[in-house]
Protein backbone atom coordinates (compact mmCIF):
# COMPACT_ATOMS: atom_id res chain seq x y z
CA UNK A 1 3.64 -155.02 -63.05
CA UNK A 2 5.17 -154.72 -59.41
CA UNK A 3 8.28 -155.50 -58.21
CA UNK A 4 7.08 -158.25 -56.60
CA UNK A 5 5.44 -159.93 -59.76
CA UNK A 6 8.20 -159.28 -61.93
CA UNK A 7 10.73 -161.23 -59.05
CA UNK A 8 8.22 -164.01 -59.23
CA UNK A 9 8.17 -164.10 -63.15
CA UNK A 10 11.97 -164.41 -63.56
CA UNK A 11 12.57 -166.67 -60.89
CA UNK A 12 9.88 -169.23 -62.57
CA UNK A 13 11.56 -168.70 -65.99
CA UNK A 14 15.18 -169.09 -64.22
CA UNK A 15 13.16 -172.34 -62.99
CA UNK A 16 12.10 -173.72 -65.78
CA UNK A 17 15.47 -173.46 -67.92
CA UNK A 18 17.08 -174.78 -65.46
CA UNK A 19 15.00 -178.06 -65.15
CA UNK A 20 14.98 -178.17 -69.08
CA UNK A 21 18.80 -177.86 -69.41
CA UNK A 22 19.56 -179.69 -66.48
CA UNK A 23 17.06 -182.67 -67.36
CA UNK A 24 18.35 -182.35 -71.25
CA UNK A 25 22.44 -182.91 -69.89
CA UNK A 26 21.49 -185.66 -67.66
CA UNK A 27 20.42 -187.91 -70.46
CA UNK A 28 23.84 -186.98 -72.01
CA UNK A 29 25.30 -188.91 -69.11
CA UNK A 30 26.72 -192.42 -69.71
CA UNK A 31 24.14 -195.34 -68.29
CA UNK A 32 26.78 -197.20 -65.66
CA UNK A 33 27.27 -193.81 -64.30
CA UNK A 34 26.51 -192.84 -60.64
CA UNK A 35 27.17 -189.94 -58.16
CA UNK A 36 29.67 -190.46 -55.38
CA UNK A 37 28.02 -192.90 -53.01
CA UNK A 38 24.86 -193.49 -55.63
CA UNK A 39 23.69 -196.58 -56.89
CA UNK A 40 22.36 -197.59 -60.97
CA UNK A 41 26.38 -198.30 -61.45
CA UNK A 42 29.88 -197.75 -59.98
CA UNK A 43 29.46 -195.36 -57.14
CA UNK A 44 31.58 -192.18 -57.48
CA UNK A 45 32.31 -192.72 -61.32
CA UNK A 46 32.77 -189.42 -63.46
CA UNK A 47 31.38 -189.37 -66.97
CA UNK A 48 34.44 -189.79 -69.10
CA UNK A 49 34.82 -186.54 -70.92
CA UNK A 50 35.40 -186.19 -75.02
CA UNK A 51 38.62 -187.42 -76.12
CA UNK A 52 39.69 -190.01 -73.32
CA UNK A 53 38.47 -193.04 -74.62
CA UNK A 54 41.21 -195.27 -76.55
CA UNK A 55 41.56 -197.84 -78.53
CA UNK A 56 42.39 -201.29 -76.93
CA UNK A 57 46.33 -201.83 -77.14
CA UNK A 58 45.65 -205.49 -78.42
CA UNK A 59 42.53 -204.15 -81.10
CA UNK A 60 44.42 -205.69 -84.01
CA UNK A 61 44.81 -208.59 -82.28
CA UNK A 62 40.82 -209.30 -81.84
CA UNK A 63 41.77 -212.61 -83.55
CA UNK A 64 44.07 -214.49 -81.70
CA UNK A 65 47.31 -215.83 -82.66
CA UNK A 66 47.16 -218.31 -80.76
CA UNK A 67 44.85 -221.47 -79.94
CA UNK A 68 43.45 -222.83 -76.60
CA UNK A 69 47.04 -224.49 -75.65
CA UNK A 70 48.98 -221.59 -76.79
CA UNK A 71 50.40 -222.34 -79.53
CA UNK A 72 51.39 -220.27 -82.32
CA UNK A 73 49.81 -221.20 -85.67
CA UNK A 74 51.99 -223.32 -87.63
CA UNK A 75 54.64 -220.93 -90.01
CA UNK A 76 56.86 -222.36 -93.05
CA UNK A 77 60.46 -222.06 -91.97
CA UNK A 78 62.44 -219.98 -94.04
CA UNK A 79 66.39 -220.25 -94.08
CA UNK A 80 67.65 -217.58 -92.57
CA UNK A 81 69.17 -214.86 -95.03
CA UNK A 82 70.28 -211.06 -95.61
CA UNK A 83 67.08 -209.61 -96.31
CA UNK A 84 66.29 -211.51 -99.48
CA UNK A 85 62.56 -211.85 -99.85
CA UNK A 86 61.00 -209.32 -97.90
CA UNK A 87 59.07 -206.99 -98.11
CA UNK A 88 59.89 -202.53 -97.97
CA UNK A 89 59.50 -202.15 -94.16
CA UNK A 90 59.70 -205.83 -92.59
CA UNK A 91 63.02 -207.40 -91.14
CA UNK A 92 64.67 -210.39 -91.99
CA UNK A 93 64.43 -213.14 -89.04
CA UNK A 94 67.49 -214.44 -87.86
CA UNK A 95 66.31 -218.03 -86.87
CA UNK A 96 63.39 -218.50 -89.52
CA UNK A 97 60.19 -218.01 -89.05
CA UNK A 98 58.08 -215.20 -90.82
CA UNK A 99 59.47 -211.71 -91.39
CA UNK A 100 58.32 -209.35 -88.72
CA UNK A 101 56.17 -205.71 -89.59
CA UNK A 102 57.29 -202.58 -88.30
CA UNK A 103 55.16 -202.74 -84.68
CA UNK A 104 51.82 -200.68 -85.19
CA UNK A 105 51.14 -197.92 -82.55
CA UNK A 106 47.57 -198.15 -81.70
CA UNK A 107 45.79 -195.31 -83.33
CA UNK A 108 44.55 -192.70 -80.69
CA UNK A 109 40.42 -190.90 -80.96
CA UNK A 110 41.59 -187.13 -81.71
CA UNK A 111 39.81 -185.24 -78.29
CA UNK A 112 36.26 -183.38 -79.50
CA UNK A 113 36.33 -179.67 -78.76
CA UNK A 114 34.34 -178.77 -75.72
CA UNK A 115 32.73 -175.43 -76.14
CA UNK A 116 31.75 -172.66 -73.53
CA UNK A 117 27.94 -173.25 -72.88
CA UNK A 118 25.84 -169.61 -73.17
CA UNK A 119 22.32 -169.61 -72.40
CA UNK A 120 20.48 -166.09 -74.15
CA UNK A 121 16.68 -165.78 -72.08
CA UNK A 122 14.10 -163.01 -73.47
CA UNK A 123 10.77 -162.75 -71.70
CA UNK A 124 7.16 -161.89 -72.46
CA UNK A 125 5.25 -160.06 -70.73
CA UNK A 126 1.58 -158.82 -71.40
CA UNK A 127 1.37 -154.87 -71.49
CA UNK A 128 -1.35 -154.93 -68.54
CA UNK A 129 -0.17 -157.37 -66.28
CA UNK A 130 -3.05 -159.44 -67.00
CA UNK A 131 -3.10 -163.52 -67.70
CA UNK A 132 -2.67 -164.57 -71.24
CA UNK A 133 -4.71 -167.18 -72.02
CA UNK A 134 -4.19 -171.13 -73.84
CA UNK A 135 -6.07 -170.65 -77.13
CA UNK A 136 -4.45 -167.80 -77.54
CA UNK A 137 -0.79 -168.70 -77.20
CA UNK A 138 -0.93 -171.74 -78.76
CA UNK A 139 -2.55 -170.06 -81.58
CA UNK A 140 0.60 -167.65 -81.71
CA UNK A 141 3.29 -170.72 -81.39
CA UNK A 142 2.21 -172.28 -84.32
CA UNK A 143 1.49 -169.61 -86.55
CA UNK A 144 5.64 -168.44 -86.26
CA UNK A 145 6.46 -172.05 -86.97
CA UNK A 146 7.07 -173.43 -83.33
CA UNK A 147 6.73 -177.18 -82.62
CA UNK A 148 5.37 -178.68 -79.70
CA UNK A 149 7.32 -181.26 -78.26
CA UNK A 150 9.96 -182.29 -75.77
CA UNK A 151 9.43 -181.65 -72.14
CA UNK A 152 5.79 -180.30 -72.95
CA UNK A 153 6.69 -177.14 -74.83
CA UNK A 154 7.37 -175.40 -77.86
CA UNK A 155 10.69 -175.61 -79.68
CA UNK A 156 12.41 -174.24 -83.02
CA UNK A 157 13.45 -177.13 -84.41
CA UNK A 158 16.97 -177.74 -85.73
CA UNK A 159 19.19 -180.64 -87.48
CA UNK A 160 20.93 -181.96 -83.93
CA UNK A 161 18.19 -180.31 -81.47
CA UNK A 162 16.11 -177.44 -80.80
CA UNK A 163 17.53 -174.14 -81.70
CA UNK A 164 16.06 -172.38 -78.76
CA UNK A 165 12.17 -173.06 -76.98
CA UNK A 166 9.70 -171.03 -75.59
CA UNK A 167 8.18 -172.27 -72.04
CA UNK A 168 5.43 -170.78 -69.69
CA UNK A 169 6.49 -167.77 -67.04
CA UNK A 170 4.94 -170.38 -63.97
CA UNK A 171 6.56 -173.50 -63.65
CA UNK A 172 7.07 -176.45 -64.46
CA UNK A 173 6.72 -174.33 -67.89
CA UNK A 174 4.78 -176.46 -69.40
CA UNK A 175 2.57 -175.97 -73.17
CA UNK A 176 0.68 -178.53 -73.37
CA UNK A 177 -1.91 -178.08 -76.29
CA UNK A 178 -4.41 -180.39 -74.17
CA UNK A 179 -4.89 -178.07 -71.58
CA UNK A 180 -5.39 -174.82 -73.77
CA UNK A 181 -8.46 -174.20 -72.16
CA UNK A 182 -7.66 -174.11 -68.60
CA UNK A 183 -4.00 -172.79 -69.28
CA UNK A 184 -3.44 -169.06 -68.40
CA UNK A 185 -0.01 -167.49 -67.51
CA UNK A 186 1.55 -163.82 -67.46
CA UNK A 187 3.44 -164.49 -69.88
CA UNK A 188 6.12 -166.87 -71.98
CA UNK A 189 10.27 -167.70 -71.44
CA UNK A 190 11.90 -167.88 -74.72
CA UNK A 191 15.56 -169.41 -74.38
CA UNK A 192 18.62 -170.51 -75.82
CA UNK A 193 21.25 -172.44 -75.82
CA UNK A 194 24.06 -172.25 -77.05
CA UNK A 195 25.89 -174.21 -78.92
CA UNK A 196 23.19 -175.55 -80.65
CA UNK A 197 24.19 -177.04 -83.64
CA UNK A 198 23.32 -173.69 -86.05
CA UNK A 199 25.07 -170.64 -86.61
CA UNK A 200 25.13 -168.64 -83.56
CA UNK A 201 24.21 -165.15 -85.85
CA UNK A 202 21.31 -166.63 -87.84
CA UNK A 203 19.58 -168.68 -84.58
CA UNK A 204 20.29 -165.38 -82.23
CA UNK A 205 18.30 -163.39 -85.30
CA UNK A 206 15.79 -166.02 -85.66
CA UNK A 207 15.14 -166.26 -81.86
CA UNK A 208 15.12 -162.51 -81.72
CA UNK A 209 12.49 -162.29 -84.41
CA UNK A 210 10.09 -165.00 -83.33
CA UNK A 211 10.04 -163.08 -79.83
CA UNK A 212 8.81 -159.49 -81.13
CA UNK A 213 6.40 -161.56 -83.33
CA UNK A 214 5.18 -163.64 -80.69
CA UNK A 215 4.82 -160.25 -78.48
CA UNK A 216 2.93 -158.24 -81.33
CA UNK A 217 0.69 -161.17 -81.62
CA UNK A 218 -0.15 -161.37 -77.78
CA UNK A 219 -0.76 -157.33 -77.06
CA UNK A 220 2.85 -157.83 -75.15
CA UNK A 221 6.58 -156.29 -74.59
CA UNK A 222 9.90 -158.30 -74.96
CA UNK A 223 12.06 -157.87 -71.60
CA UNK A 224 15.35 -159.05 -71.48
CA UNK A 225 16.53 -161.38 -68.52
CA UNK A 226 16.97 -157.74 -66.29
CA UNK A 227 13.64 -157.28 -66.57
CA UNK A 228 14.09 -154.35 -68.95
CA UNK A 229 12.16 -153.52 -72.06
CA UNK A 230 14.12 -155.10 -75.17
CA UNK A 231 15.25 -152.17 -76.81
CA UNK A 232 17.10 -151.71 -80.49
CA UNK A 233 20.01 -150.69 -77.89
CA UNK A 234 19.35 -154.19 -75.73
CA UNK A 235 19.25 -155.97 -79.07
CA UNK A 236 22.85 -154.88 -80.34
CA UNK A 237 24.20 -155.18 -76.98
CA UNK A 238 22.71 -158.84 -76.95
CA UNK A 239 23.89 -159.18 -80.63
CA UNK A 240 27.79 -158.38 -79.66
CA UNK A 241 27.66 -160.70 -76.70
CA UNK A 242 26.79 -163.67 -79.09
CA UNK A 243 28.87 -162.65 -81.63
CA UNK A 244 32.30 -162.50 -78.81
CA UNK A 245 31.06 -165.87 -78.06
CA UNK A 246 31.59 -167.10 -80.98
CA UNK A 247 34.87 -165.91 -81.77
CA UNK A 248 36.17 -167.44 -78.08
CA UNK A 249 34.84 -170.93 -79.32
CA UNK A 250 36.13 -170.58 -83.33
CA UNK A 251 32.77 -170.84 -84.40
């Protein structure tokens, strides 16, 4: 493959992750949400991030004390005293009226960890530089397990998400099983992101694995995202990078 072709391939695969991921975090965003000066909301409100949302001050008060004329439900009068008939924790009133509680702090929502987002890319590549064609791939996906779905291509499925997908090399990356026959493309984008819900170790070797299969099965050659043939040497390179992820995040 030239120079040329190879800048073309990994600046469609750069594409099409980044419409994937950026189309997957934009449904993350809350609905009366807007960019500065936007409309569908409040113009120029942020997302509220993990951990800022509180409970309302007056929560435990949801049912009001009081009625429509505000006043107080009606309370026995008690003769005022030193303590005698109350409860561990309340105090004794001094003019009557029901012993008071210790005042409850509202409870706080403990802030969710936000974790450093990696993306891991492999690419492949037929040997020749020739087209690959539909039948063929799709014949490959499903025979290592892959599952057609979301945003028209084929994913690893996981318990919160896909563990990683696997797009076309010419965008919009698209798999669609309905166009097989008219499909053709040098090659396939296999990506991941992490986190992802699974163990970083076990989806990296998973993702790693369904590549060279995928490869062996198409008469192609893993590259990593340089462009570089995916050697035993790229792999544990690839390997410790995941793994020093996932120490920074306490995963």
């Amino acid at each position: 493959m030239s120079a040329l072709q190879w800048a073309l391939l990994v600046l469609g695969a750069a594409a099409v992750i980044a419409i994937y991921i950026t189309s997957r975090r934009g449904e993350k965003l809350p609905k009366d949400w807007a960019p500065p000066g936007g409309g569908g909301g409040p113009a120029g409100r942020a997302p509220k991030l993990p951990g800022q949302d509180q409970m309302d001050m007056f929560e435990a008060r949801r049912d009001s004390e009081f009625d429509e004329f505000g006043v107080g439900k009606p309370r026995k009068r008690i003769e005022p005293g030193f303590g005698e008939g109350t409860e561990p924790g309340e105090t004794a009133p001094l003019f009557g009226g029901a012993p008071s509680s210790p005042r409850q702090e509202p409870s706080v929502e403990a802030p969710k960890k936000v974790f450093e987002e990696k993306i891991v890319t492999l690419l492949i590549a037929e040997r020749e530089g020739t087209a690959i064609f539909g039948a063929k791939i799709h014949q490959a996906l499903g025979s290592v397990g892959l599952v057609y779905g979301d945003r028209k291509i084929y994913h690893r499925p996981g318990v919160s998400g896909p563990i990683f997908s696997v797009a076309s090399l010419i965008k919009p990356g698209t798999l669609d099983p309905a166009d097989q026959d008219s499909l053709s493309t040098p090659g396939l984008t296999v990506f991941m992101v992490l986190p992802n819900g699974a163990k970083p170790r076990e989806a990296l070797q998973d993702f790693i694995a369904t590549s060279r299969a995928l490869a062996e099965q198409l008469n192609a050659e893993v590259f990593d995202a340089n462009r570089q043939v995916f050697t035993p040497e790229a792999q544990r390179v690839l390997v410790a990078e995941v793994d020093a992820w996932t120490k920074r995040n306490g995963l």
